[in-house]
PDB file of N, CA and C in Angstrom:
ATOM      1  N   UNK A   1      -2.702  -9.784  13.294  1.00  0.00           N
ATOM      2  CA  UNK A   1      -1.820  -9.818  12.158  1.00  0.00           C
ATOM      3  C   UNK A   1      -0.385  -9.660  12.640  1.00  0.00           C
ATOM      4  N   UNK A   2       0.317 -10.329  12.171  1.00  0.00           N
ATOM      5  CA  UNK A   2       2.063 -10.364  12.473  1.00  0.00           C
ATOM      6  C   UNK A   2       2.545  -9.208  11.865  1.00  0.00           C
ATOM      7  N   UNK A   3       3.547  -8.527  11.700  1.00  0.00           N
ATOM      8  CA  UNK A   3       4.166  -7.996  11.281  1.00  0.00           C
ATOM      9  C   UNK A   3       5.684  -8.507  10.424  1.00  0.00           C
ATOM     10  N   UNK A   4       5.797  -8.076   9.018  1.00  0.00           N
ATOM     11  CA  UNK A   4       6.434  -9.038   8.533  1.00  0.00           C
ATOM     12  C   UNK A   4       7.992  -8.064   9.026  1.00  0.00           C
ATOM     13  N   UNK A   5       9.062  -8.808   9.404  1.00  0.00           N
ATOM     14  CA  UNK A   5      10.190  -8.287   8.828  1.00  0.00           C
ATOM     15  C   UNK A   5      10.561  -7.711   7.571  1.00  0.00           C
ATOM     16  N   UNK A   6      10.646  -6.912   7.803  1.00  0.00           N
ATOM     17  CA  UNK A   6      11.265  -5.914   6.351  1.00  0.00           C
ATOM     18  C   UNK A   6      13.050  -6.464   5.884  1.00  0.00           C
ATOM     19  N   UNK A   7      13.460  -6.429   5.269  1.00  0.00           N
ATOM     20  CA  UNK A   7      15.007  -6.606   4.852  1.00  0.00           C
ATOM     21  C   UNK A   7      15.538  -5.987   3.564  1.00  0.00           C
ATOM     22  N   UNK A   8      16.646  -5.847   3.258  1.00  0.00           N
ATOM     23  CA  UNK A   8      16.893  -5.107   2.365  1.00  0.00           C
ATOM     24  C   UNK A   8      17.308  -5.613   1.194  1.00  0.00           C
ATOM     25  N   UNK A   9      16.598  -5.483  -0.027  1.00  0.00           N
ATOM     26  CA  UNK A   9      16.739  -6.698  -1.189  1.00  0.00           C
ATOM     27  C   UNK A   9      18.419  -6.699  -1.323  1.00  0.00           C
ATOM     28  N   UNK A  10      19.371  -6.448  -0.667  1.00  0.00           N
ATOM     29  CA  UNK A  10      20.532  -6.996  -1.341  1.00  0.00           C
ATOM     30  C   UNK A  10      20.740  -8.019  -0.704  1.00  0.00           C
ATOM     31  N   UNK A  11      20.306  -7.978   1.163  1.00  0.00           N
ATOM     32  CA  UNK A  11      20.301  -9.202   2.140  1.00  0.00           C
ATOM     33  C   UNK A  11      19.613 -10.617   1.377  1.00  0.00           C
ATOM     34  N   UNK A  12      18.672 -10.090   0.929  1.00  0.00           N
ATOM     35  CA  UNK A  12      17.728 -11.024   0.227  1.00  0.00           C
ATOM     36  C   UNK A  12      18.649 -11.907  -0.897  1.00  0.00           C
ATOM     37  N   UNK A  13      18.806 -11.173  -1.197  1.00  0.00           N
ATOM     38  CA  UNK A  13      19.801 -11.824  -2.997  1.00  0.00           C
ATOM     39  C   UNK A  13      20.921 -12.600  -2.552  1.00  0.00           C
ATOM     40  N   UNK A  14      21.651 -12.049  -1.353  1.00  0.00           N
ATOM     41  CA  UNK A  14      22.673 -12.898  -0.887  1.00  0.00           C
ATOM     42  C   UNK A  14      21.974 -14.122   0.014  1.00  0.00           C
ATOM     43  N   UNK A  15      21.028 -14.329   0.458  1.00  0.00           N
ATOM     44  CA  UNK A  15      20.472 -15.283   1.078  1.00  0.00           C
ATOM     45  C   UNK A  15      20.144 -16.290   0.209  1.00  0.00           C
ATOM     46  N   UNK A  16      19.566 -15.888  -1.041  1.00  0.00           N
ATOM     47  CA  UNK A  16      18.669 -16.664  -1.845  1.00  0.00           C
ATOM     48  C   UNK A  16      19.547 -16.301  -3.433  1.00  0.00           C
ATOM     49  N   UNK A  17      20.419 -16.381  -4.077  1.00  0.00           N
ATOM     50  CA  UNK A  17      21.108 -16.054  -5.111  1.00  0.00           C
ATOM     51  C   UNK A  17      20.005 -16.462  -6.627  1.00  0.00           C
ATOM     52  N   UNK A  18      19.741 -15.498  -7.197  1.00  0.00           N
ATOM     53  CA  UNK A  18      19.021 -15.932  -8.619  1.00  0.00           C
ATOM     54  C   UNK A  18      17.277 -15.431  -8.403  1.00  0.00           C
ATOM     55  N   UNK A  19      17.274 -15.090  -7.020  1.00  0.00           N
ATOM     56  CA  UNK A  19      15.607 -14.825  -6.631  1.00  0.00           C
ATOM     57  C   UNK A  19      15.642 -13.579  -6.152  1.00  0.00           C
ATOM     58  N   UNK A  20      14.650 -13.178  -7.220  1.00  0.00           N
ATOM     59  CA  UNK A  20      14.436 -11.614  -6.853  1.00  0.00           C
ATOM     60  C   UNK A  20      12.784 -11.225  -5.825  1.00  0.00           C
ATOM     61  N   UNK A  21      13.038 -10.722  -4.825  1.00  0.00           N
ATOM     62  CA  UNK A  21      11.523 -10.272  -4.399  1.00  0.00           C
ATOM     63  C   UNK A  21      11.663  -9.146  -4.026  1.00  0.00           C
ATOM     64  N   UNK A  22      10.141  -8.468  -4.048  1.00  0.00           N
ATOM     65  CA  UNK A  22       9.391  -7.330  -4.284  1.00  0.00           C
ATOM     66  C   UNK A  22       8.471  -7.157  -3.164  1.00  0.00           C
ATOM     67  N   UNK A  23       8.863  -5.897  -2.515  1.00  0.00           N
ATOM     68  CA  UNK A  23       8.430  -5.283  -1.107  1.00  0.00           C
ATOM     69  C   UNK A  23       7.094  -4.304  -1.989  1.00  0.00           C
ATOM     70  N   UNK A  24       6.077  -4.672  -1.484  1.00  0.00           N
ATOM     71  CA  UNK A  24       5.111  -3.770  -2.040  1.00  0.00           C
ATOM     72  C   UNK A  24       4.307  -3.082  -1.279  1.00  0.00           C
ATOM     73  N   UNK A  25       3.588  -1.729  -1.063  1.00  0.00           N
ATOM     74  CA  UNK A  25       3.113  -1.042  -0.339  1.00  0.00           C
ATOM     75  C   UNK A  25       2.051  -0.404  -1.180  1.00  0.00           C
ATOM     76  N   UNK A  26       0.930  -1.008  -0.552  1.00  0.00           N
ATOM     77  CA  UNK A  26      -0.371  -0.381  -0.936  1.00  0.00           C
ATOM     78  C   UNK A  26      -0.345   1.161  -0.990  1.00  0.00           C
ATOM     79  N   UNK A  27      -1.268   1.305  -2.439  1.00  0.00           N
ATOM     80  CA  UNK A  27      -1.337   2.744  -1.902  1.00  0.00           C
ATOM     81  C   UNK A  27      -2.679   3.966  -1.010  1.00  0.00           C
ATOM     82  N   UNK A  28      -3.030   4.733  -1.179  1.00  0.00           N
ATOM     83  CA  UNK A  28      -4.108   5.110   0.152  1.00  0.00           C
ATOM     84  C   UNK A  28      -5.522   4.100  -0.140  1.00  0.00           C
ATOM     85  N   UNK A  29      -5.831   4.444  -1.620  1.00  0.00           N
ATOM     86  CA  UNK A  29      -6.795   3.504  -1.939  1.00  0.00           C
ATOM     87  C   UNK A  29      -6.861   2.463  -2.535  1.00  0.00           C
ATOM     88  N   UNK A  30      -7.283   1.703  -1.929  1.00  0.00           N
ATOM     89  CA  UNK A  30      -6.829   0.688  -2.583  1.00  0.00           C
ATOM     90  C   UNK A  30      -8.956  -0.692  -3.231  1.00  0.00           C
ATOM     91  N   UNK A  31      -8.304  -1.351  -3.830  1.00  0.00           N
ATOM     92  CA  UNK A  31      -9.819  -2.264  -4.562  1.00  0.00           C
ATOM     93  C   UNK A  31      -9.791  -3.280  -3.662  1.00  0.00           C
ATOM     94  N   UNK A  32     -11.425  -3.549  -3.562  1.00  0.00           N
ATOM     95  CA  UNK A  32     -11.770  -4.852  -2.605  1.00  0.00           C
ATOM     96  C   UNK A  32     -10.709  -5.895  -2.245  1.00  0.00           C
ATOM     97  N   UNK A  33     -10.204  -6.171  -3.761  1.00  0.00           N
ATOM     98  CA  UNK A  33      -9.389  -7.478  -3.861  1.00  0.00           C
ATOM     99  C   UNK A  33      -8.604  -7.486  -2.843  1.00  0.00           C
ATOM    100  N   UNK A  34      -7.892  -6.283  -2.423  1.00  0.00           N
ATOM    101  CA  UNK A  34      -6.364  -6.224  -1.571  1.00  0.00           C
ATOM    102  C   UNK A  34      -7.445  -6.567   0.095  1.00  0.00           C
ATOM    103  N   UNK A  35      -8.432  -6.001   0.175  1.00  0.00           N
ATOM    104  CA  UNK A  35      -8.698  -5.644   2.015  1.00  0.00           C
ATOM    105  C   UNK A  35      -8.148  -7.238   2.515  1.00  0.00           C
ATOM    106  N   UNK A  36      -8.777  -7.974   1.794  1.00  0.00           N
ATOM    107  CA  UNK A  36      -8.645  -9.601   2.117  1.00  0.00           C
ATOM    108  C   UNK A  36      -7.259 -10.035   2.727  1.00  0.00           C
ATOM    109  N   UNK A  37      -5.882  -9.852   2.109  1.00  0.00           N
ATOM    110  CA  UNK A  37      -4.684  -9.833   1.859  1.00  0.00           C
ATOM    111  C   UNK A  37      -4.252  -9.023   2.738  1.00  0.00           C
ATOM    112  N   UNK A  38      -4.472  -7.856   2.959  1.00  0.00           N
ATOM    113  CA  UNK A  38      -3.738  -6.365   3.983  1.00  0.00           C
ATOM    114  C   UNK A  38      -4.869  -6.480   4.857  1.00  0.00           C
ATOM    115  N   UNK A  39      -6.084  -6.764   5.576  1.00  0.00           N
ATOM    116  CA  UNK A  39      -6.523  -6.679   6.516  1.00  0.00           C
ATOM    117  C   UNK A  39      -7.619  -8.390   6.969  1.00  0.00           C
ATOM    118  N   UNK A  40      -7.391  -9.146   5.657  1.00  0.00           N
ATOM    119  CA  UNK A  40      -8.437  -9.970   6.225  1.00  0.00           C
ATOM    120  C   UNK A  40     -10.103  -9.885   6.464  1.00  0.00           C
ATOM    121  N   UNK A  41     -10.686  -9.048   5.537  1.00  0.00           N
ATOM    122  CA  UNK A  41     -11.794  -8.884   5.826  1.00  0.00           C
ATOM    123  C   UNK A  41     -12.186  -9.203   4.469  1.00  0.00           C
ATOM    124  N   UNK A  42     -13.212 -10.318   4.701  1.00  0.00           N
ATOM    125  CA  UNK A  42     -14.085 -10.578   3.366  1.00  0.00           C
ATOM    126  C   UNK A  42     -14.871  -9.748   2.495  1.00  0.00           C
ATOM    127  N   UNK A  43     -14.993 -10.096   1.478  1.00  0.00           N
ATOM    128  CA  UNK A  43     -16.062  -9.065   0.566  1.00  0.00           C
ATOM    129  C   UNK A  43     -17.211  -8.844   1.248  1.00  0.00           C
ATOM    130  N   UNK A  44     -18.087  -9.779   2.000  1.00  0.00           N
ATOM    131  CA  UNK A  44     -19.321 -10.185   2.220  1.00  0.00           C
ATOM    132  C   UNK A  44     -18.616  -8.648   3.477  1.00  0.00           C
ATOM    133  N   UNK A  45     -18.135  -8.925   3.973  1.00  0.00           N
ATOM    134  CA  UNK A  45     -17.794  -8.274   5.139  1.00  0.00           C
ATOM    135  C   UNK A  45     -17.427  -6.900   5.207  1.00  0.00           C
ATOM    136  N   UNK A  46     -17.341  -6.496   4.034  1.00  0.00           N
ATOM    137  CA  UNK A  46     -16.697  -5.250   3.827  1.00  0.00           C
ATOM    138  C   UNK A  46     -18.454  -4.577   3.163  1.00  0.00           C
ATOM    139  N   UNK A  47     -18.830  -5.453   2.528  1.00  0.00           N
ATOM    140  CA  UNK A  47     -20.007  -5.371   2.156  1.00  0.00           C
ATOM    141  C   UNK A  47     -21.175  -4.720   2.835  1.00  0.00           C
ATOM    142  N   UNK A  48     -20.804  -5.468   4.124  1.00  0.00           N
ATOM    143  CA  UNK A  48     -22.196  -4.516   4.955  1.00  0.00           C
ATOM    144  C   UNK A  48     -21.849  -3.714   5.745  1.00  0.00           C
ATOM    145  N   UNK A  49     -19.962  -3.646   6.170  1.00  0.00           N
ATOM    146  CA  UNK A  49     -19.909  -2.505   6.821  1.00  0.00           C
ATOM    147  C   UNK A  49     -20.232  -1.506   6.225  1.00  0.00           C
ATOM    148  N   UNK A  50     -20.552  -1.367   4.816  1.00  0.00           N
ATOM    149  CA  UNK A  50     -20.515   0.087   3.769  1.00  0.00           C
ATOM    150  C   UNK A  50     -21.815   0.041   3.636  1.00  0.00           C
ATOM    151  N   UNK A  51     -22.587  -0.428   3.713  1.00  0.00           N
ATOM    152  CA  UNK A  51     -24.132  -0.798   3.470  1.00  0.00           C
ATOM    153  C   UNK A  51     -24.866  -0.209   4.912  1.00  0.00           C
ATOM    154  N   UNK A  52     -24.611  -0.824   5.599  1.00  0.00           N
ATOM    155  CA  UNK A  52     -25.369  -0.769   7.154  1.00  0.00           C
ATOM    156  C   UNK A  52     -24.416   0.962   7.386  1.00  0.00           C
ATOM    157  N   UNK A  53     -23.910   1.180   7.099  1.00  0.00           N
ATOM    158  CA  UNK A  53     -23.212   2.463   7.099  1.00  0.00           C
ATOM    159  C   UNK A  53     -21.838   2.897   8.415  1.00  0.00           C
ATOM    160  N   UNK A  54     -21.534   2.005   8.909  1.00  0.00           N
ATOM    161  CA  UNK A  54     -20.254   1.277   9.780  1.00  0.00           C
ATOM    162  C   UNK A  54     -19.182   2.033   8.812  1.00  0.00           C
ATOM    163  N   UNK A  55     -18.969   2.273   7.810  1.00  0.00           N
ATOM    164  CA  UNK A  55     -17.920   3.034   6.846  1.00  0.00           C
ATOM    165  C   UNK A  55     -18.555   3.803   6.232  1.00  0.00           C
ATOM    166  N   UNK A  56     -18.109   4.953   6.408  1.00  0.00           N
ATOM    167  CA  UNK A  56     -18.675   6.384   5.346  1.00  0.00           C
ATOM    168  C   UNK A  56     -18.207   6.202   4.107  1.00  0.00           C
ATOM    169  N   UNK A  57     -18.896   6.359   3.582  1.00  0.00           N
ATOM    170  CA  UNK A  57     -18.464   7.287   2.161  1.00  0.00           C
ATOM    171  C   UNK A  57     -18.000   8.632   1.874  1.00  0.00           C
ATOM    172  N   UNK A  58     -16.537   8.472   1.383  1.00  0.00           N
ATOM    173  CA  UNK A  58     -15.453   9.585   1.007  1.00  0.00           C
ATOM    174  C   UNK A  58     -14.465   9.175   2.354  1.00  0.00           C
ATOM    175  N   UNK A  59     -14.849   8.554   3.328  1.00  0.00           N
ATOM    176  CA  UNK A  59     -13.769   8.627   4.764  1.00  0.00           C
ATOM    177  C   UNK A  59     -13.141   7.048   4.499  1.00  0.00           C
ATOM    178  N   UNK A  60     -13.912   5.831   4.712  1.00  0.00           N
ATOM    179  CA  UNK A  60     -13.459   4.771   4.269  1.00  0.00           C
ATOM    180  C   UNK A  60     -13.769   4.191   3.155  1.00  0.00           C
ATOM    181  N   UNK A  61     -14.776   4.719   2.134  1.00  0.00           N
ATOM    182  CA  UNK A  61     -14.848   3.717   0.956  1.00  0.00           C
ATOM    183  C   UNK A  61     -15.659   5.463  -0.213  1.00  0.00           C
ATOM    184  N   UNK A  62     -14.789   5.197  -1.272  1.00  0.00           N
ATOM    185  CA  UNK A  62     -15.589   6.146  -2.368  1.00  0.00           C
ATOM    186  C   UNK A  62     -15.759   5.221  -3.684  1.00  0.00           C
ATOM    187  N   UNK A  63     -16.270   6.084  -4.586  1.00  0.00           N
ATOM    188  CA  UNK A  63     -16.282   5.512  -6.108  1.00  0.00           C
ATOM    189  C   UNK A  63     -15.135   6.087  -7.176  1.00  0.00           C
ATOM    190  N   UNK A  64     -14.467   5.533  -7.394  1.00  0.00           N
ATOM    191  CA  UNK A  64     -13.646   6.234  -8.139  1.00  0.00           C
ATOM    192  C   UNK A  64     -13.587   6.744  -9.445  1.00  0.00           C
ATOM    193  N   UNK A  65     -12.866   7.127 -10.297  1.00  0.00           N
ATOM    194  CA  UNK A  65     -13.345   7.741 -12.141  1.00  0.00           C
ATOM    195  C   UNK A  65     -13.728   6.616 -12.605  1.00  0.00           C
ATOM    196  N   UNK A  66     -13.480   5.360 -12.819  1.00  0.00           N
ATOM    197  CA  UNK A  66     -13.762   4.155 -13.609  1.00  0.00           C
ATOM    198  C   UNK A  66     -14.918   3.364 -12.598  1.00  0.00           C
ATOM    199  N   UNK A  67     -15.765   4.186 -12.125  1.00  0.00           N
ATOM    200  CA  UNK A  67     -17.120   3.879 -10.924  1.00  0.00           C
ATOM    201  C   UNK A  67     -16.734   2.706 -10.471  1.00  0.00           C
ATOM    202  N   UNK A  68     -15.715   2.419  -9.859  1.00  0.00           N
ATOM    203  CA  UNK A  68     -15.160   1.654  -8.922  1.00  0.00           C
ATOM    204  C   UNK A  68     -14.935   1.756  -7.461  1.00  0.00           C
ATOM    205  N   UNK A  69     -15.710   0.783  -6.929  1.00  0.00           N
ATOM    206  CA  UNK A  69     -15.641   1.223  -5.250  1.00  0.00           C
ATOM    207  C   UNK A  69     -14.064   1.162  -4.371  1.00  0.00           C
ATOM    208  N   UNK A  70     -13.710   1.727  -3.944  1.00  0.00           N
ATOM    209  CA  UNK A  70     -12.524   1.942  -3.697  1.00  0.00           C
ATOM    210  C   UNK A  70     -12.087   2.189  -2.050  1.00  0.00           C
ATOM    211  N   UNK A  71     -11.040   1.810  -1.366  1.00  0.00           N
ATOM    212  CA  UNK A  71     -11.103   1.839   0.058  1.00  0.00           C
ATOM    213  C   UNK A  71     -10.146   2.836   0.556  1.00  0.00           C
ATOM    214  N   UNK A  72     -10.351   3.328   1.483  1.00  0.00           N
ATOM    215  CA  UNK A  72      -8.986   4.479   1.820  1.00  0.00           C
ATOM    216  C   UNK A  72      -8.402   3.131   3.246  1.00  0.00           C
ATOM    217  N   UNK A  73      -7.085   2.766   2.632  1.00  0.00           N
ATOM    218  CA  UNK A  73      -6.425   2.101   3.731  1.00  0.00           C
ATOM    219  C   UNK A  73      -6.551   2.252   5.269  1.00  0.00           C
ATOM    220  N   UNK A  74      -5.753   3.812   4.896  1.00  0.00           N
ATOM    221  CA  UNK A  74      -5.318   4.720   5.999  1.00  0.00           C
ATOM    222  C   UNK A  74      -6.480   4.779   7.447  1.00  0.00           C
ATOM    223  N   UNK A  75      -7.404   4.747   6.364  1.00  0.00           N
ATOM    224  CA  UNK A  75      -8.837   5.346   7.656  1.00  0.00           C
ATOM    225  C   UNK A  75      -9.308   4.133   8.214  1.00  0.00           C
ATOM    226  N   UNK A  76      -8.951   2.591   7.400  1.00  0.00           N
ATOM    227  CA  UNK A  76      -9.602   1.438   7.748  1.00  0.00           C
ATOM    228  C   UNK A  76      -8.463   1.150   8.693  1.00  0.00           C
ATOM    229  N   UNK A  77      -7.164   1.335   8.760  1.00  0.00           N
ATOM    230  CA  UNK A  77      -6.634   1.063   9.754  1.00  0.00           C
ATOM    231  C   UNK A  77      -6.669   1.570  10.935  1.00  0.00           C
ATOM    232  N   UNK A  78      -7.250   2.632  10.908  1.00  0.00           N
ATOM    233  CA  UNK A  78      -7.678   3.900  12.555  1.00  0.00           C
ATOM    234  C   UNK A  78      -9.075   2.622  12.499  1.00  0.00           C
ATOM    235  N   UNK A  79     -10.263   2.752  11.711  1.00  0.00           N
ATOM    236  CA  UNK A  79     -11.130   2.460  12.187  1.00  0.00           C
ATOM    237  C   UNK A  79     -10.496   0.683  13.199  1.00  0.00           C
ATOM    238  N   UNK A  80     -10.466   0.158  12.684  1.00  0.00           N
ATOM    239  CA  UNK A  80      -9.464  -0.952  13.156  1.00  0.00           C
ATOM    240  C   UNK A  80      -8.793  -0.646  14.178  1.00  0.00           C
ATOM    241  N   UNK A  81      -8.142   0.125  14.900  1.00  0.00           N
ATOM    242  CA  UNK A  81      -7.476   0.467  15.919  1.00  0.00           C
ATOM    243  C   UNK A  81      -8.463   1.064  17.122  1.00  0.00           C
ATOM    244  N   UNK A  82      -9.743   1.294  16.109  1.00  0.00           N
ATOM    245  CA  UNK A  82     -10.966   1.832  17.433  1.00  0.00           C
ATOM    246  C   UNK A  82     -10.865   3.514  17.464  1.00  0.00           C
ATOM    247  N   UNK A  83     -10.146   3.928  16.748  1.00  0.00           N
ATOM    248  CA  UNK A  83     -10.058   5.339  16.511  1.00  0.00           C
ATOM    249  C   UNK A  83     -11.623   5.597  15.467  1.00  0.00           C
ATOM    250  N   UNK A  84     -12.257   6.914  15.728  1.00  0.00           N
ATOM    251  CA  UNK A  84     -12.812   7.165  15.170  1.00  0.00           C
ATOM    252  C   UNK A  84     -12.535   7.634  13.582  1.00  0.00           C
TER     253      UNK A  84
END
């Protein structure tokens, strides 16, 4: 994964006049939808790491109040780095 340049929306506005964009930062947990987008890993894929048990439950993936499965970023990016 690249790393995007960051810039500072006023640089932005003077580059591009009339266009506004939006720096967004996940927050710790985040829903299936995003892993795809912030890490590239498919549903199917995320699927059996939590299944086959490759991701704990409460460390990288819980259920949340609205029984929604939910991901902790933070820990998928250590696991990703090979950190335990």
């Amino acid at each position: 994964m690249t790393k995007q340049q960051v810039k500072s929306i006023d640089t932005i506005n003077d580059e591009q006049p009339g266009k506004l964009q939006f720096l967004i930062t996940p927050s710790t947990w985040i829903r299936k939808e995003l892993l795809f987008p912030v890490f590239g890993l498919s549903t199917e894929a995320v699927r059996k790491y939590r299944d086959r048990g490759i991701w704990l439950e409460e460390k990288q993936w819980r259920t949340d109040p609205a029984n929604v499965i939910v991901y902790n970023r933070v820990e998928i990016e250590k696991w990703m780095a090979g950190h335990p």
